[in-house]
N, C-alpha and C. Protein backbone atom coordinates (compact mmCIF):
# COMPACT_ATOMS: atom_id res chain seq x y z
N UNK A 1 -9.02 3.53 -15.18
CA UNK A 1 -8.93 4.50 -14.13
C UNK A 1 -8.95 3.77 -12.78
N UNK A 2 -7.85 4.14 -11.68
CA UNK A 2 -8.07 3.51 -10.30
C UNK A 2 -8.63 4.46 -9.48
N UNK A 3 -9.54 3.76 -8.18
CA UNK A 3 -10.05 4.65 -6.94
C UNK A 3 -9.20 4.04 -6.19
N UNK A 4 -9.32 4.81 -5.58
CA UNK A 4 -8.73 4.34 -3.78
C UNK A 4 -9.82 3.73 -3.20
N UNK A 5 -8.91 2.72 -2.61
CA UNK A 5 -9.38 1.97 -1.50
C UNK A 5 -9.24 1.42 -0.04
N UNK A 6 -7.98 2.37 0.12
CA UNK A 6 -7.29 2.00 1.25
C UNK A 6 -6.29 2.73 1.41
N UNK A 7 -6.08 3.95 2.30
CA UNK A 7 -4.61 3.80 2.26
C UNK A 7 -4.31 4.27 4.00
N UNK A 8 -2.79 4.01 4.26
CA UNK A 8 -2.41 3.56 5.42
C UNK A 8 -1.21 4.45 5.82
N UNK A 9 -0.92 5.12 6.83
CA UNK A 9 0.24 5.92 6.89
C UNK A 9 0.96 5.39 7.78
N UNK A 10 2.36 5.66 7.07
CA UNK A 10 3.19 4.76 8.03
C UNK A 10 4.25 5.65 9.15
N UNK A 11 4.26 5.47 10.44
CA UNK A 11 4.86 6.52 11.36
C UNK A 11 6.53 6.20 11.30
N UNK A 12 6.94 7.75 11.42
CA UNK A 12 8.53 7.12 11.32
C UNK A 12 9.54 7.63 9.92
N UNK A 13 10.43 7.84 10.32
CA UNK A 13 11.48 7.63 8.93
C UNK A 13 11.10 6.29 8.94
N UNK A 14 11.94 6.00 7.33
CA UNK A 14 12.23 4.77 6.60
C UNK A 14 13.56 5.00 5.89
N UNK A 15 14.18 4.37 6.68
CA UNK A 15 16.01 4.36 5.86
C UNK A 15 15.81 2.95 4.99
N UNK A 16 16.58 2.65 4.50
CA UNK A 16 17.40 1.85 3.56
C UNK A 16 17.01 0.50 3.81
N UNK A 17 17.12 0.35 5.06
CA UNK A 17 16.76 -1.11 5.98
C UNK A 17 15.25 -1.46 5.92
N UNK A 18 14.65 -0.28 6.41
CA UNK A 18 13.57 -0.07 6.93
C UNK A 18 12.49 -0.45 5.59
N UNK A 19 13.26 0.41 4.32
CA UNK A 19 12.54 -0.10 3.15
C UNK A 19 12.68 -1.70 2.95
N UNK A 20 13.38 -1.99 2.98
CA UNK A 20 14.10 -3.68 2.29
C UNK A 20 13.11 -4.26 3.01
N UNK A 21 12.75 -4.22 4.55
CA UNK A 21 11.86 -4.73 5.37
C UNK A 21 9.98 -4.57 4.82
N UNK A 22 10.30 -3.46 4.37
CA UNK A 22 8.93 -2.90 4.15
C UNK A 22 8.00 -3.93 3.01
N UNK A 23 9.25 -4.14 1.72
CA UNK A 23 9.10 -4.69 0.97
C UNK A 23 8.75 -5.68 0.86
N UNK A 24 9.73 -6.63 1.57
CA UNK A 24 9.78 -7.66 1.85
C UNK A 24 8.69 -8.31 2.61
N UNK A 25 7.94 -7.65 4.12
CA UNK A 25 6.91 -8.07 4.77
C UNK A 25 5.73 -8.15 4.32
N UNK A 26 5.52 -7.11 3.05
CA UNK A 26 4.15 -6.49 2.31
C UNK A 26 4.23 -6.95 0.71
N UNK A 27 5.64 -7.96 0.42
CA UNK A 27 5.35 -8.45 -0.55
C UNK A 27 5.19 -7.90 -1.76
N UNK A 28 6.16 -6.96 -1.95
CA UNK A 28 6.16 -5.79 -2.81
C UNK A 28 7.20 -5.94 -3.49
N UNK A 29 7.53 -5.07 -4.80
CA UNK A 29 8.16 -5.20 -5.98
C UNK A 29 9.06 -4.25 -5.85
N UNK A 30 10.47 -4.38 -6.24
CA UNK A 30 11.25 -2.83 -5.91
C UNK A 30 10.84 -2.47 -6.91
N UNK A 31 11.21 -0.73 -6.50
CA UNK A 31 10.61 0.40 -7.32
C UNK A 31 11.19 1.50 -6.87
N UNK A 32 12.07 2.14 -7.56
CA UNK A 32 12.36 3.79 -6.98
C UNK A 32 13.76 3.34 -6.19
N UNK A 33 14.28 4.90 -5.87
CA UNK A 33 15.40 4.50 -5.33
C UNK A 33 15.49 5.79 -4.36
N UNK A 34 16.16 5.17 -2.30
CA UNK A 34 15.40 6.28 -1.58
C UNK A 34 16.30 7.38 -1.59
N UNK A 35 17.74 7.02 -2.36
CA UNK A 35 18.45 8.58 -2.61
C UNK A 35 17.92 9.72 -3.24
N UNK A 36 17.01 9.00 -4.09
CA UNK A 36 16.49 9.84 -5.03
C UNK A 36 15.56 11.11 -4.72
N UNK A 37 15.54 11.84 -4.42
CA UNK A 37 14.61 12.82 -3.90
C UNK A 37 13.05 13.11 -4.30
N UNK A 38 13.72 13.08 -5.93
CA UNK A 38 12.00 12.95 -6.36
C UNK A 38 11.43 11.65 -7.13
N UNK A 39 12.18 10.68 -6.17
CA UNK A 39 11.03 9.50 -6.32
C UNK A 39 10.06 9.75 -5.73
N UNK A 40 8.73 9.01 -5.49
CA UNK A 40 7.85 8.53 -4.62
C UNK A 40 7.55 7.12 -4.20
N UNK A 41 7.58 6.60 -5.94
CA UNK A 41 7.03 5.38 -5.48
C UNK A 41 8.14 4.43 -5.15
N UNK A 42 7.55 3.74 -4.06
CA UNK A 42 9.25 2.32 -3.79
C UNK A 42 9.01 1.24 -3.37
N UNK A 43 7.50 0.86 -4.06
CA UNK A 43 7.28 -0.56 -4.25
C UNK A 43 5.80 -0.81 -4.77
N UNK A 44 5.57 -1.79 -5.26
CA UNK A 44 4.05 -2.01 -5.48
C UNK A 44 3.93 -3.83 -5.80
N UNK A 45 2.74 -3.69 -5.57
CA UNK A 45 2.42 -5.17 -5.87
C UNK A 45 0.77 -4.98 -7.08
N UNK A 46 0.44 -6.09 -7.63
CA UNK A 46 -1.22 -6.01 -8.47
C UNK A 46 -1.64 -7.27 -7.67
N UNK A 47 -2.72 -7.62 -7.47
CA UNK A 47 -3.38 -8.21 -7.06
C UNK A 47 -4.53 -8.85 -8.21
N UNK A 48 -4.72 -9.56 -9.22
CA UNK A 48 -5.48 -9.56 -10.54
C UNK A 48 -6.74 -10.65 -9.56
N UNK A 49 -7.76 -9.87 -10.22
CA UNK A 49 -9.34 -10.66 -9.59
C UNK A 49 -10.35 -10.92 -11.08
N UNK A 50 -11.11 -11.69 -10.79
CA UNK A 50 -12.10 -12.14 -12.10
C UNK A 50 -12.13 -10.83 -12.79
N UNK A 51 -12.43 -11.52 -14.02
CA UNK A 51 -12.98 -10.32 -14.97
C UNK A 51 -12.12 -9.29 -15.78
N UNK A 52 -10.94 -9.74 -15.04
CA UNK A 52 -10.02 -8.33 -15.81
C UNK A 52 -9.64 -7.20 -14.75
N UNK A 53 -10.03 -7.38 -13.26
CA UNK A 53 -9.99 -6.41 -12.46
C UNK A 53 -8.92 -6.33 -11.69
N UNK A 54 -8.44 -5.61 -10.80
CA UNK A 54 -6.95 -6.20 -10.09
C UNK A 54 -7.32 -4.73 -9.22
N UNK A 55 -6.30 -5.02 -8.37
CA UNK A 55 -5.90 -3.79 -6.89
C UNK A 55 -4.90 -3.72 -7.05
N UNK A 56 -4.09 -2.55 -6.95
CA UNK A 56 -2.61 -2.34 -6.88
C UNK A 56 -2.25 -1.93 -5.77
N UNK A 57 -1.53 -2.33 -4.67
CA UNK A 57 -1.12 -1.72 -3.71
C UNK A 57 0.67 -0.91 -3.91
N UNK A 58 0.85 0.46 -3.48
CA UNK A 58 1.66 1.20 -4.01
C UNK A 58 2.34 2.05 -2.58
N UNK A 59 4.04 1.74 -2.12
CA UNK A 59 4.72 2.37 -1.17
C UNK A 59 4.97 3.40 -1.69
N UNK A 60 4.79 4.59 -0.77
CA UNK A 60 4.24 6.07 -1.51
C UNK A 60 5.37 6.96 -0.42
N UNK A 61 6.71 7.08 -0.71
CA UNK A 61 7.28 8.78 0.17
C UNK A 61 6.68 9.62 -0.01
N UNK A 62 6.09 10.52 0.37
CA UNK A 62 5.61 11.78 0.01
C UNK A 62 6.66 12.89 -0.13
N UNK A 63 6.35 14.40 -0.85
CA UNK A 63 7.32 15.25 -0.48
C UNK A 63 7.78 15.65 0.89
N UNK A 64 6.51 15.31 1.55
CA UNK A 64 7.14 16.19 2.68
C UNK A 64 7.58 15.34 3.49
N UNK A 65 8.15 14.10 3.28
CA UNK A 65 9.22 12.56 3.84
C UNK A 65 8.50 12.03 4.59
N UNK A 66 7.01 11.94 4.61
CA UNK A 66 6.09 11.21 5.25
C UNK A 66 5.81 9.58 3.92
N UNK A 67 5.72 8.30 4.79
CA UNK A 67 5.75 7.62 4.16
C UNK A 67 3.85 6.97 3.94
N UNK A 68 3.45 6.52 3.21
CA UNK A 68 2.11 5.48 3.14
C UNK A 68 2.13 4.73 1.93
N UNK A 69 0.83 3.35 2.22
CA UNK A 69 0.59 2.82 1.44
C UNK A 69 -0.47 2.85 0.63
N UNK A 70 -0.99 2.94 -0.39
CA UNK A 70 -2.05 3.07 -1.06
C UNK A 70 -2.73 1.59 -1.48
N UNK A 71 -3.86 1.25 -1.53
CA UNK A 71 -4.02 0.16 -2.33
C UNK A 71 -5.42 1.02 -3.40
N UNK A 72 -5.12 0.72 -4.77
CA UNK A 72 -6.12 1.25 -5.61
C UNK A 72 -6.90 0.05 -6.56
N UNK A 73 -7.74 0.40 -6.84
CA UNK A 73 -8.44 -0.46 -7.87
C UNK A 73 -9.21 -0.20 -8.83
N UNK A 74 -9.53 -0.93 -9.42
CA UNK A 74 -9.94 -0.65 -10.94
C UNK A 74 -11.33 -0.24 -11.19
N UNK A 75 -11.94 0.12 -12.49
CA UNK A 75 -13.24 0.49 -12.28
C UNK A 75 -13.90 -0.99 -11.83
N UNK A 76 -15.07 -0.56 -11.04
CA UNK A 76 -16.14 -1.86 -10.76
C UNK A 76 -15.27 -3.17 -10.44
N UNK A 77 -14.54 -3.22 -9.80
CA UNK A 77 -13.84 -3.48 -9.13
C UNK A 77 -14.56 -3.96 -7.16
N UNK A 78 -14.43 -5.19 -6.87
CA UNK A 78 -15.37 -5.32 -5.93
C UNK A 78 -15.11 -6.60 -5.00
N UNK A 79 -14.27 -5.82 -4.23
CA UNK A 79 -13.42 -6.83 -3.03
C UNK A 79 -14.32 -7.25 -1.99
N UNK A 80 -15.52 -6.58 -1.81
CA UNK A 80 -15.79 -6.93 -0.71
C UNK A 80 -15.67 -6.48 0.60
N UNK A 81 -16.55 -6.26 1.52
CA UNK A 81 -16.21 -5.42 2.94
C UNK A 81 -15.24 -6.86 3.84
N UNK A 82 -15.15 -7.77 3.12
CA UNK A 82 -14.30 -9.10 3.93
C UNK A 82 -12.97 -9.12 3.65
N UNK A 83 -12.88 -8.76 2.24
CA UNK A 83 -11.73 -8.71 0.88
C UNK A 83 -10.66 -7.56 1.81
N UNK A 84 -11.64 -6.42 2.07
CA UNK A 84 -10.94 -5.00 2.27
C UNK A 84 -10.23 -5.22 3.37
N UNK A 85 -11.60 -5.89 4.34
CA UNK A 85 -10.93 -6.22 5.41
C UNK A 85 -9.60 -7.33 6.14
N UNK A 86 -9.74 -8.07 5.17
CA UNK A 86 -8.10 -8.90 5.38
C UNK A 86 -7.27 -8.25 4.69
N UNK A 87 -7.12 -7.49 3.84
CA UNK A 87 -6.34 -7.01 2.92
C UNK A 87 -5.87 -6.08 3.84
N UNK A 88 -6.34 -5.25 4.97
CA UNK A 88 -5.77 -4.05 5.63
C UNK A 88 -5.19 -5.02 6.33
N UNK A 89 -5.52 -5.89 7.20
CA UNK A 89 -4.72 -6.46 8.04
C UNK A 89 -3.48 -7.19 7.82
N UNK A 90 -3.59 -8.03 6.63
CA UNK A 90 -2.48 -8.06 5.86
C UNK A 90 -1.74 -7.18 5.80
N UNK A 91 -1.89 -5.83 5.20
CA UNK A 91 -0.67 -5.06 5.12
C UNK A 91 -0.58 -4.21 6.66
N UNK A 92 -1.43 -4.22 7.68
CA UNK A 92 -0.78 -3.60 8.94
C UNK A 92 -0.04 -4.49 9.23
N UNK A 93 -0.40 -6.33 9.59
CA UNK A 93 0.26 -7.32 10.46
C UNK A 93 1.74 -6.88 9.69
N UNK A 94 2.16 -6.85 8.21
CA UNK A 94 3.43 -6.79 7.65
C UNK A 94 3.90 -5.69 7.73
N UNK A 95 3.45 -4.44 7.85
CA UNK A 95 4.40 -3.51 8.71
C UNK A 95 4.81 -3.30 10.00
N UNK A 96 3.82 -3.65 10.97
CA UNK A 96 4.61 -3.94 12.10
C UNK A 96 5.39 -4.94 12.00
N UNK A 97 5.18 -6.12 11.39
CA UNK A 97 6.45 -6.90 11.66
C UNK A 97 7.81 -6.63 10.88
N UNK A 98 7.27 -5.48 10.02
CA UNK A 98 8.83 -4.39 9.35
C UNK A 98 9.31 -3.42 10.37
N UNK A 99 8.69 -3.14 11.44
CA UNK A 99 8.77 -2.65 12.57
C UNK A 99 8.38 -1.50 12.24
N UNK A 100 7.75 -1.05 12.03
CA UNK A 100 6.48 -0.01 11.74
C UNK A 100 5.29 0.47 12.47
N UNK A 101 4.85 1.38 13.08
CA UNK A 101 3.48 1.71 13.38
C UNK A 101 2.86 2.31 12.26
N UNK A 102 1.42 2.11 12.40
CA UNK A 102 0.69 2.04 10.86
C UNK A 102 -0.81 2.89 11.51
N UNK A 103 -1.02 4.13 10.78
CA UNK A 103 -2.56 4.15 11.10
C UNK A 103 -3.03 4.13 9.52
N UNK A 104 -4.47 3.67 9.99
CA UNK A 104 -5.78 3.43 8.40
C UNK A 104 -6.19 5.00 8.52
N UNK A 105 -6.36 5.66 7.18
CA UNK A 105 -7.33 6.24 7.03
C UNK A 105 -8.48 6.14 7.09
N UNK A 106 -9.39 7.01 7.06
CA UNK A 106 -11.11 6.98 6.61
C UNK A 106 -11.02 5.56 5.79
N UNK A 107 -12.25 5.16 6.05
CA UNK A 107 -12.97 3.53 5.36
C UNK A 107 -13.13 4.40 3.16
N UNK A 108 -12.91 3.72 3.06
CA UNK A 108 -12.95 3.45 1.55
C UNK A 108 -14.35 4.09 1.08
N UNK A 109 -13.87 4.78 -0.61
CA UNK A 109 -15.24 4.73 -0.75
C UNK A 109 -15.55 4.40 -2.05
N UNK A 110 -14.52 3.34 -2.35
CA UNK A 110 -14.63 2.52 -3.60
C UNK A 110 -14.43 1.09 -3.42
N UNK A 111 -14.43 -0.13 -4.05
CA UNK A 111 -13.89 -1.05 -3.62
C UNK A 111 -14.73 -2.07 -3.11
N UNK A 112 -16.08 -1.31 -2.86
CA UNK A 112 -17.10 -2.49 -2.05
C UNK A 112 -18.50 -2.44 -3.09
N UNK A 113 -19.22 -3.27 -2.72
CA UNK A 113 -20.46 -3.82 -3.61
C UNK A 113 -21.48 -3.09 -2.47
């Protein structure tokens, strides 16, 4: 089972370009296709940590054509308030430089020790 641990909304359409960029800056896996209407997902990466544990971070369209990123993780699962914290910055610094504005949600309420 995954919790959330992060997730990030991204301002803006995302055309075609905008994805390839998205991907590409945040190091993500294609996934989905954006003709598709009822895709959602259109990229992800795992992140694998001791023990068997890993974070998945997941590019999320929504229905209502709002875009975000999720990062989830596993049970007992335990990045760290340092872990969490480069990990957001990581994926804000790589959407703005996909040319993106990015806000964080609420702080996590899984993910830390």
């Amino acid at each position: 089972m995954l919790h959330d641990i992060l997730a990030i909304d991204i301002q803006g359409d995302v055309d075609q370009a905008g994805l390839e960029r998205l991907r590409t800056h945040l190091g993500l896996k294609k996934f989905g296709r954006l003709t598709d209407e009822w895709d959602q997902q259109f990229g992800y990466r795992k992140i694998d940590q001791p023990g068997g544990h890993y974070a998945k971070i997941v590019l999320y369209r929504d229905f209502d054509g709002s875009w975000e990123v999720q990062v989830m993780g596993s049970e007992n699962l335990d990045l760290g308030t340092d872990g969490i914290s480069a990990l957001k910055r990581e994926l804000l610094n790589g959407m703005e430089a996909a040319g993106f504005l990015a806000s964080v949600r609420d702080e996590p309420t899984s993910g830390l020790s």
